[in-house]
Protein backbone atom coordinates (compact mmCIF):
# COMPACT_ATOMS: atom_id res chain seq x y z
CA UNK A 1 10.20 -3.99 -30.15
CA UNK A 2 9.87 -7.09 -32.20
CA UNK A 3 11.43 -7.58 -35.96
CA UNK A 4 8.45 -8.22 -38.23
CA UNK A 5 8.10 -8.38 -41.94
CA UNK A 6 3.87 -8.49 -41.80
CA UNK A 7 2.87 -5.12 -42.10
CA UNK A 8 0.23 -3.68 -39.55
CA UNK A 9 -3.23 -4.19 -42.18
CA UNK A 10 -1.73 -8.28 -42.38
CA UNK A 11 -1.36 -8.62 -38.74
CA UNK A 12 -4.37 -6.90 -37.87
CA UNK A 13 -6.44 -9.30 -40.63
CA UNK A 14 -4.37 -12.21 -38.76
CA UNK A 15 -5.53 -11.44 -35.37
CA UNK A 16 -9.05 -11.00 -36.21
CA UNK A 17 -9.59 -14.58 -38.18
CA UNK A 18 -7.38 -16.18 -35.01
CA UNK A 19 -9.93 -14.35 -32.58
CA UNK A 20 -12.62 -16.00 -34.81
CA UNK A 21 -11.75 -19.43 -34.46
CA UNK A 22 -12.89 -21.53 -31.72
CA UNK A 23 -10.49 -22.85 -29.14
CA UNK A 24 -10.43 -26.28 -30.69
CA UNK A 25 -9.70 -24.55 -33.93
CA UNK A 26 -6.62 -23.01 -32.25
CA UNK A 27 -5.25 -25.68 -30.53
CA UNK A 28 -5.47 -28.23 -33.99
CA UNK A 29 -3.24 -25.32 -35.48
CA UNK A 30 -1.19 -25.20 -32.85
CA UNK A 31 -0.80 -29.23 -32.69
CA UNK A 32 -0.17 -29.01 -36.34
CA UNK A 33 2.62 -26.70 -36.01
CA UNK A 34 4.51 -28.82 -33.56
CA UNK A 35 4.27 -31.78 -35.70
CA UNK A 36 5.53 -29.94 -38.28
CA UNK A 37 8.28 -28.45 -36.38
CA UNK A 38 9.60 -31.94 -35.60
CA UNK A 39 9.56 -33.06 -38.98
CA UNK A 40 12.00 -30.57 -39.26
CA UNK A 41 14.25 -30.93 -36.97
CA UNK A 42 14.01 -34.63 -38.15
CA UNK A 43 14.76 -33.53 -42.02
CA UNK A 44 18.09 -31.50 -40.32
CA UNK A 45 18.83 -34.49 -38.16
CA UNK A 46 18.36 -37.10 -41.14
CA UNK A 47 20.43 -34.73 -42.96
CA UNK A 48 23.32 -34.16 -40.54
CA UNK A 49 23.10 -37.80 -38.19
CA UNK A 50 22.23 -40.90 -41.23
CA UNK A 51 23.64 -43.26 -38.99
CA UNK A 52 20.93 -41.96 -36.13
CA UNK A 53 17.93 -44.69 -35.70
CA UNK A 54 14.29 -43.60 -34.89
CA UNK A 55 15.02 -43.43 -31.32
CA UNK A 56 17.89 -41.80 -31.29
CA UNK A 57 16.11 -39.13 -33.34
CA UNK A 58 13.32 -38.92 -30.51
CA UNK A 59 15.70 -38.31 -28.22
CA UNK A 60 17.55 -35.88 -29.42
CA UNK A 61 14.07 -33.96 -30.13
CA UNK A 62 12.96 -33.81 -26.52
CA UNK A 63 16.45 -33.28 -25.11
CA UNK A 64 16.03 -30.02 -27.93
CA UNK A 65 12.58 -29.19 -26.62
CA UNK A 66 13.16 -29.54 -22.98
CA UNK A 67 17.01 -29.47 -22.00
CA UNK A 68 19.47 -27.12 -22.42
CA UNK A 69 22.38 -29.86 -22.64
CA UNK A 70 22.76 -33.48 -23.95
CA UNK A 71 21.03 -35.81 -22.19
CA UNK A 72 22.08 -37.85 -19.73
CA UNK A 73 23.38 -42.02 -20.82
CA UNK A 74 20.65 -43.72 -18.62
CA UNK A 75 18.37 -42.02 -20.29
CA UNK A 76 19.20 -43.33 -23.47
């Protein structure tokens, strides 16, 4: 059973406008969420790495995305 703190009216509301929107509609929100889930992993990185250039910071995001463990040095 999942933890939620949107009681059962919200998430009902919630499904029915995301059943309403057209696929396109979907996927921008979805598209918009990833963008802003990088920007925060960038913010943390920023935050924690200030000697870390662009690239590095791109790196580090898709090693977090798609690999369990650091990447490997002929990648970078």
């Amino acid at each position: 059973m999942a933890i939620s703190d949107t009681s059962p009216e919200i998430e009902a509301m919630q499904i029915r406008i995301i059943r309403s929107m057209t696929a396109e509609q979907r996927l921008l929100i979805a598209v918009e969420m990833s963008l802003f889930s990088r920007e925060l992993m960038k913010s943390a990185m920023r935050r924690d790495h200030p000697e870390w250039t662009e690239k590095e910071m791109r790196i580090e995001i898709l090693r977090r995305a798609f690999l369990p463990a650091p990447l490997p040095a002929w990648i970078r």
